[in-house]
N, C-alpha and C. Protein backbone atom coordinates (compact mmCIF):
# COMPACT_ATOMS: atom_id res chain seq x y z
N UNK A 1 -2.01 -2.58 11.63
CA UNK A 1 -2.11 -3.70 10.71
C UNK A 1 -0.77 -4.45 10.71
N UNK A 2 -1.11 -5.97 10.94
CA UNK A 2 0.30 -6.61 10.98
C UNK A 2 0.81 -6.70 9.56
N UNK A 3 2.38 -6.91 9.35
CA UNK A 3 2.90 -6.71 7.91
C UNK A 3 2.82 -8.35 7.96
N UNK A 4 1.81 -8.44 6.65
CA UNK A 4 1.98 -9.84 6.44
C UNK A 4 3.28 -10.20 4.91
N UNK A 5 3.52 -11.54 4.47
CA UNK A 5 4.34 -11.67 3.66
C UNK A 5 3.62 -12.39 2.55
N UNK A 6 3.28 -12.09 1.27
CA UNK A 6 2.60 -13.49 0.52
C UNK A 6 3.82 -13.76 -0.64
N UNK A 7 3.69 -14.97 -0.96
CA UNK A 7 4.77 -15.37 -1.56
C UNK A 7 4.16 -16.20 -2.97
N UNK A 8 4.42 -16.18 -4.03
CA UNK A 8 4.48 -16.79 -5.20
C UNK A 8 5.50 -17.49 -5.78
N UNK A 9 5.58 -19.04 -6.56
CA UNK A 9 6.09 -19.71 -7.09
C UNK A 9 5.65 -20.81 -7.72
N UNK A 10 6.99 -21.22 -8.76
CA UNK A 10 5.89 -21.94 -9.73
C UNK A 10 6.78 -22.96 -9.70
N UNK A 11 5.97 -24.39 -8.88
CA UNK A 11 6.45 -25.68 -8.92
C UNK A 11 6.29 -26.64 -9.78
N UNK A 12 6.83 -28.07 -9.58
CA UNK A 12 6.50 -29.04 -10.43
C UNK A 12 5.04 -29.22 -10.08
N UNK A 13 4.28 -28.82 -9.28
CA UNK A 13 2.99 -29.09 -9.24
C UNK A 13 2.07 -27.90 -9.34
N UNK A 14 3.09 -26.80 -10.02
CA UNK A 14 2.17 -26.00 -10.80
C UNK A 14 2.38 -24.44 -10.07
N UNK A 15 1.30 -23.28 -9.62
CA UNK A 15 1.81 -22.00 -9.28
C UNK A 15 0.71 -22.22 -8.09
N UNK A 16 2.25 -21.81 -7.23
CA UNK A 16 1.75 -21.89 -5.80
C UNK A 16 1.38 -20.50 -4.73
N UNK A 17 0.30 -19.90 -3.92
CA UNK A 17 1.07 -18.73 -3.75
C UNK A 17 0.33 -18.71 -1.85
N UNK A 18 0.82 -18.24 -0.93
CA UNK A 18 1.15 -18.23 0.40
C UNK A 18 0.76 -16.84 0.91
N UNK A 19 0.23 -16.66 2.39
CA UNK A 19 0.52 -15.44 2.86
C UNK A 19 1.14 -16.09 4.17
N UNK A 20 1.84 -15.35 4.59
CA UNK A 20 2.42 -16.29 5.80
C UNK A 20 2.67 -17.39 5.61
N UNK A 21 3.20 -17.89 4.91
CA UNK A 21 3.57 -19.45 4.56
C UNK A 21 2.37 -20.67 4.59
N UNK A 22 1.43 -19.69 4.87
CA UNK A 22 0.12 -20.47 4.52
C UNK A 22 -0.80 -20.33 3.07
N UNK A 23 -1.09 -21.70 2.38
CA UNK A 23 -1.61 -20.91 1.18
C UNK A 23 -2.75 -19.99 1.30
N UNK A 24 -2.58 -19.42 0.31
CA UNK A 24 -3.76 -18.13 -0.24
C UNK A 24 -5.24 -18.28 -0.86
N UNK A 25 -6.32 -18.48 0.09
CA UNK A 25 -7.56 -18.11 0.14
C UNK A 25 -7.59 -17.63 -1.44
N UNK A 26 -8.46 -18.50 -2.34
CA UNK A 26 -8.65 -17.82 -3.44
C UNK A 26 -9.97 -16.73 -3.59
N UNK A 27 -10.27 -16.96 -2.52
CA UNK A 27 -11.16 -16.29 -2.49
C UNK A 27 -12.97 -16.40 -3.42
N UNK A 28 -12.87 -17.68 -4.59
CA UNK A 28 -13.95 -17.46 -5.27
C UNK A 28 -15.08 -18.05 -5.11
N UNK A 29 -15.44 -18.25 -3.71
CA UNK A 29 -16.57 -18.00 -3.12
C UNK A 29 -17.30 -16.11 -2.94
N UNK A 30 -16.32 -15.59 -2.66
CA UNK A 30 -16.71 -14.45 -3.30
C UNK A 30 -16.80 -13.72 -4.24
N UNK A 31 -15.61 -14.05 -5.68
CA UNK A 31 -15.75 -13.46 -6.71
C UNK A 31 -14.96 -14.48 -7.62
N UNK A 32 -15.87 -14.78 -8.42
CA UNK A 32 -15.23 -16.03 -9.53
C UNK A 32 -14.79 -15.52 -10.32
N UNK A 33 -13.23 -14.98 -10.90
CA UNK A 33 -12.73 -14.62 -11.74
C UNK A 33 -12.15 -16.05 -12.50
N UNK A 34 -11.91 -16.90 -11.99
CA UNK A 34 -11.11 -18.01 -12.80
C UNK A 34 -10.83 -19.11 -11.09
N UNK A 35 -11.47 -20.27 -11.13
CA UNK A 35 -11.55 -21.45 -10.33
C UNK A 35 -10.06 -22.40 -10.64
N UNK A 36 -9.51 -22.25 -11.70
CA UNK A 36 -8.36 -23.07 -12.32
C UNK A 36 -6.90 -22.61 -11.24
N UNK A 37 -6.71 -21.40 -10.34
CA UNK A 37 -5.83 -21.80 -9.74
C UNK A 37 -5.09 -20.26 -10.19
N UNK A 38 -4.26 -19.65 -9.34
CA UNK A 38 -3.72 -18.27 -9.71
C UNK A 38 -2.60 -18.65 -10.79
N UNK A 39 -2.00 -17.38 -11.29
CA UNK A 39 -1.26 -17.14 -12.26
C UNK A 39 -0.49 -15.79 -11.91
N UNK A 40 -0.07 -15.15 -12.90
CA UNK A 40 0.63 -13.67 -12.80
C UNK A 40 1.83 -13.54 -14.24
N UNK A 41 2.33 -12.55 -13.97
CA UNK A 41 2.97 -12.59 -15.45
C UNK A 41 2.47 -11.84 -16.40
N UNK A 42 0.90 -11.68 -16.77
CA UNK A 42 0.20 -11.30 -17.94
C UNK A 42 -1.43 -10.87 -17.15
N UNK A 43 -1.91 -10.20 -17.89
CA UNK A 43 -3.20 -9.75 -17.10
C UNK A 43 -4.26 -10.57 -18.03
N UNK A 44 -5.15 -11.89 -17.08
CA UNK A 44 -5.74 -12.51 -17.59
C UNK A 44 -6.78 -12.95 -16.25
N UNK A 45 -7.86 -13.70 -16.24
CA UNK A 45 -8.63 -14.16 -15.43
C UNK A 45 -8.11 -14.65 -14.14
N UNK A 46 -7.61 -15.76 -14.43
CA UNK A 46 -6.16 -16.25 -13.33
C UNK A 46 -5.13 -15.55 -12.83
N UNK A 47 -4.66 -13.84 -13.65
CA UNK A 47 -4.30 -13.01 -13.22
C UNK A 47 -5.47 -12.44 -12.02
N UNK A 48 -6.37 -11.70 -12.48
CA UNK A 48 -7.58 -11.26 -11.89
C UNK A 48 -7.51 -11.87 -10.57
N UNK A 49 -7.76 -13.47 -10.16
CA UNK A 49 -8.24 -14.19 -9.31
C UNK A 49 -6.82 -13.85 -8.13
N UNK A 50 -5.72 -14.17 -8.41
CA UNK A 50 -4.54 -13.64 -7.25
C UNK A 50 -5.03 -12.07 -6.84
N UNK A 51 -5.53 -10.81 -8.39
CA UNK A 51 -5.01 -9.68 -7.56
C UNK A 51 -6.47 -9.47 -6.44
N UNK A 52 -7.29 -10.50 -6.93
CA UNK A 52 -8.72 -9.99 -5.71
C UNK A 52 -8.31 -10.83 -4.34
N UNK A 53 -7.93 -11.57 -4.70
CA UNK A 53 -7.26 -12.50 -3.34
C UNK A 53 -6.59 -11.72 -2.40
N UNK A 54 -5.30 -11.48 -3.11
CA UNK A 54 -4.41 -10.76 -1.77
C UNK A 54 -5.18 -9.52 -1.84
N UNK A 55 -6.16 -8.61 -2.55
CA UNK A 55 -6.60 -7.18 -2.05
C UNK A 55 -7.73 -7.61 -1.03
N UNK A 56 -8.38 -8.85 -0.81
CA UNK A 56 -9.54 -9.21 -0.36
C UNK A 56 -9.01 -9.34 1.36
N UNK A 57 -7.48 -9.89 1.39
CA UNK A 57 -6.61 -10.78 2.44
C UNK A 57 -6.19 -9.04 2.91
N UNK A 58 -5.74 -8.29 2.46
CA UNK A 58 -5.17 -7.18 2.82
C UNK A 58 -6.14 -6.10 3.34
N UNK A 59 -6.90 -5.90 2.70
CA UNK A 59 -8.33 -5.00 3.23
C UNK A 59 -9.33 -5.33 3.55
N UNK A 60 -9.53 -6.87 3.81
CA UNK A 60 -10.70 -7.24 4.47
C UNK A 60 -12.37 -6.79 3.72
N UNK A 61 -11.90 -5.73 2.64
CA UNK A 61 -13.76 -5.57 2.49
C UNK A 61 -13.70 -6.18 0.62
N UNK A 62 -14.36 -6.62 0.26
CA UNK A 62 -14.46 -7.44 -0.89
C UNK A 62 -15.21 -6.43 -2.34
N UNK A 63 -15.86 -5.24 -1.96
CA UNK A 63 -16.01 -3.93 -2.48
C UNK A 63 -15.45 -3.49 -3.11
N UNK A 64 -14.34 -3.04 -1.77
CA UNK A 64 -13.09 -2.40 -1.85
C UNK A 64 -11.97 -3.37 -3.14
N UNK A 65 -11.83 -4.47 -2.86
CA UNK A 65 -11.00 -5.31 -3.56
C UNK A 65 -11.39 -5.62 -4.76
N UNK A 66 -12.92 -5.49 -5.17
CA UNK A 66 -13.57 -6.17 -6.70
C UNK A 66 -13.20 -4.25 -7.35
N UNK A 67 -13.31 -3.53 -6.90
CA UNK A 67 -12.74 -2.38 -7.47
C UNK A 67 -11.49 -1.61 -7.51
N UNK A 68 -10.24 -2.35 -7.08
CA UNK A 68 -9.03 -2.11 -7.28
C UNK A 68 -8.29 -3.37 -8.35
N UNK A 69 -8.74 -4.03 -8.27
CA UNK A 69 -8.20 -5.60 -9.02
C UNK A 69 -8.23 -5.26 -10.50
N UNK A 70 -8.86 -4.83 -11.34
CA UNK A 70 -8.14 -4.40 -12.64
C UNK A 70 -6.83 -3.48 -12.22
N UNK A 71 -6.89 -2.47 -11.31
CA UNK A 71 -5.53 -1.81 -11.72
C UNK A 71 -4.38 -2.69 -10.94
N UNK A 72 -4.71 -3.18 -10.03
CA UNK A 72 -3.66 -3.98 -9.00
C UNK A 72 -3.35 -5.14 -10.08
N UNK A 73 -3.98 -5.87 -10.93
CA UNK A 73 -3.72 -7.02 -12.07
C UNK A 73 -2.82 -6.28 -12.70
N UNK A 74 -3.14 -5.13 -13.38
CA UNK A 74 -2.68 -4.51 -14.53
C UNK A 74 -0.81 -4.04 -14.27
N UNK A 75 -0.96 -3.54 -12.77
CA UNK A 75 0.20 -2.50 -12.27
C UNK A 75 1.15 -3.93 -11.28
N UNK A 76 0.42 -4.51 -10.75
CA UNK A 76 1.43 -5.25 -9.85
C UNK A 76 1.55 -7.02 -10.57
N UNK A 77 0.20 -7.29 -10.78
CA UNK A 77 0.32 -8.82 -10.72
C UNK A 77 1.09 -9.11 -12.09
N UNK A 78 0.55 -8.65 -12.87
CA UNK A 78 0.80 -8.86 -14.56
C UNK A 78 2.33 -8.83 -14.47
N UNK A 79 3.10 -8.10 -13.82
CA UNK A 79 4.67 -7.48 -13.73
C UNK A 79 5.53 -8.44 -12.84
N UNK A 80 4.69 -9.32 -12.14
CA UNK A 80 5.79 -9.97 -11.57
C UNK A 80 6.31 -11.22 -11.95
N UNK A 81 7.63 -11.69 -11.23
CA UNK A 81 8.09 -12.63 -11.97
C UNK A 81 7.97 -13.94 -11.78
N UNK A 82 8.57 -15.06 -11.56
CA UNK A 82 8.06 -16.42 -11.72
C UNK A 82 8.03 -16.84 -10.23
N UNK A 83 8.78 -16.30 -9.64
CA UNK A 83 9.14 -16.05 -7.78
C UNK A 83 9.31 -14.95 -7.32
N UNK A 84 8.10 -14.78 -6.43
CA UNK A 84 7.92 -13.37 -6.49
C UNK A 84 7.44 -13.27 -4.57
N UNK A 85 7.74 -12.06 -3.84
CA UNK A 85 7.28 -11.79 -2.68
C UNK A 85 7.02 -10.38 -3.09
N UNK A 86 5.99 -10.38 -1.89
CA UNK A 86 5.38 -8.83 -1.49
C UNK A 86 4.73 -8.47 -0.34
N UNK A 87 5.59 -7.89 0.22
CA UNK A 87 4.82 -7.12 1.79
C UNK A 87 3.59 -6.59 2.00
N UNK A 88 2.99 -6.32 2.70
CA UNK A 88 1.69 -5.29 3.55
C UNK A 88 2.14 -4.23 2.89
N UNK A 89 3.47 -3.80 2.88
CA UNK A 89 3.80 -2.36 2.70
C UNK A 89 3.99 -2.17 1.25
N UNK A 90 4.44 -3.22 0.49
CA UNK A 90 4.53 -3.21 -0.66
C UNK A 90 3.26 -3.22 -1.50
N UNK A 91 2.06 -3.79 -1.01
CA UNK A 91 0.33 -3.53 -1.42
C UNK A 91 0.38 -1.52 -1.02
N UNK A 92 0.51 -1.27 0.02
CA UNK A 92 -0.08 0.16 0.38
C UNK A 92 0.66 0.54 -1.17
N UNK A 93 1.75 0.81 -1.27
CA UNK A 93 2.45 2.04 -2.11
C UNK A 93 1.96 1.46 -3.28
N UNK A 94 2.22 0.07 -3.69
CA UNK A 94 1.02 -0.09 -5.33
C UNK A 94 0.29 0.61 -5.54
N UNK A 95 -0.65 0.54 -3.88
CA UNK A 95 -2.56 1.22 -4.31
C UNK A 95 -2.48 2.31 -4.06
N UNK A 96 -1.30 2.87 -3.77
CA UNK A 96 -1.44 4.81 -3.57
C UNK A 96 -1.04 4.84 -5.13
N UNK A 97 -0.44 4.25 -5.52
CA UNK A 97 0.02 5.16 -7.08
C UNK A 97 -1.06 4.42 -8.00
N UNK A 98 -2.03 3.44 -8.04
CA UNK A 98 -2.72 3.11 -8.80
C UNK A 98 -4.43 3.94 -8.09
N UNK A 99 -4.61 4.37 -7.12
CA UNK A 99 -5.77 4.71 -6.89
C UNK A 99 -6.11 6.05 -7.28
């Protein structure tokens, strides 16, 4: 698995977030947690919608990702800060201590 990079920040045009310097697939064609655009900081809908995104972008199965995303919201997204990065490798060790 290649180590990808996704990146979060919050511009004058609001909260932006990247994997590879490309933006981030919200993914809610597959699971509508919140259409308004990601967030982080606090565990809320718009929280929800980033942590199914990057688990959806990282593991490929959408299963897998609609059933880790409360604890991945709760343990990673909710906690980070206003500019924020996180590795491939930095998802594995989250979901070993939250699974």
């Amino acid at each position: 698995m290649a180590d990808k990079i996704y990146r979060g920040d919050r511009t004058i045009d609001g909260a932006e977030v990247t994997v590879d310097g490309e933006p981030l697939d919200p993914k809610t064609d597959v699971e509508n947690y919140c259409d308004l655009g990601y967030e982080w900081t606090y565990v809320g809908d718009a929280s929800r919608q980033l942590a199914f995104a990057i688990l959806l972008d990282h593991l490929g199965d959408a299963a897998a990702a609609k059933n880790l995303t409360e604890g991945f919201t709760e343990h990673v997204i909710a906690n980070l800060n206003n500019e924020w990065s996180m590795s491939t490798q930095d998802i594995v060790a989250a979901l070993s201590e939250i699974s």
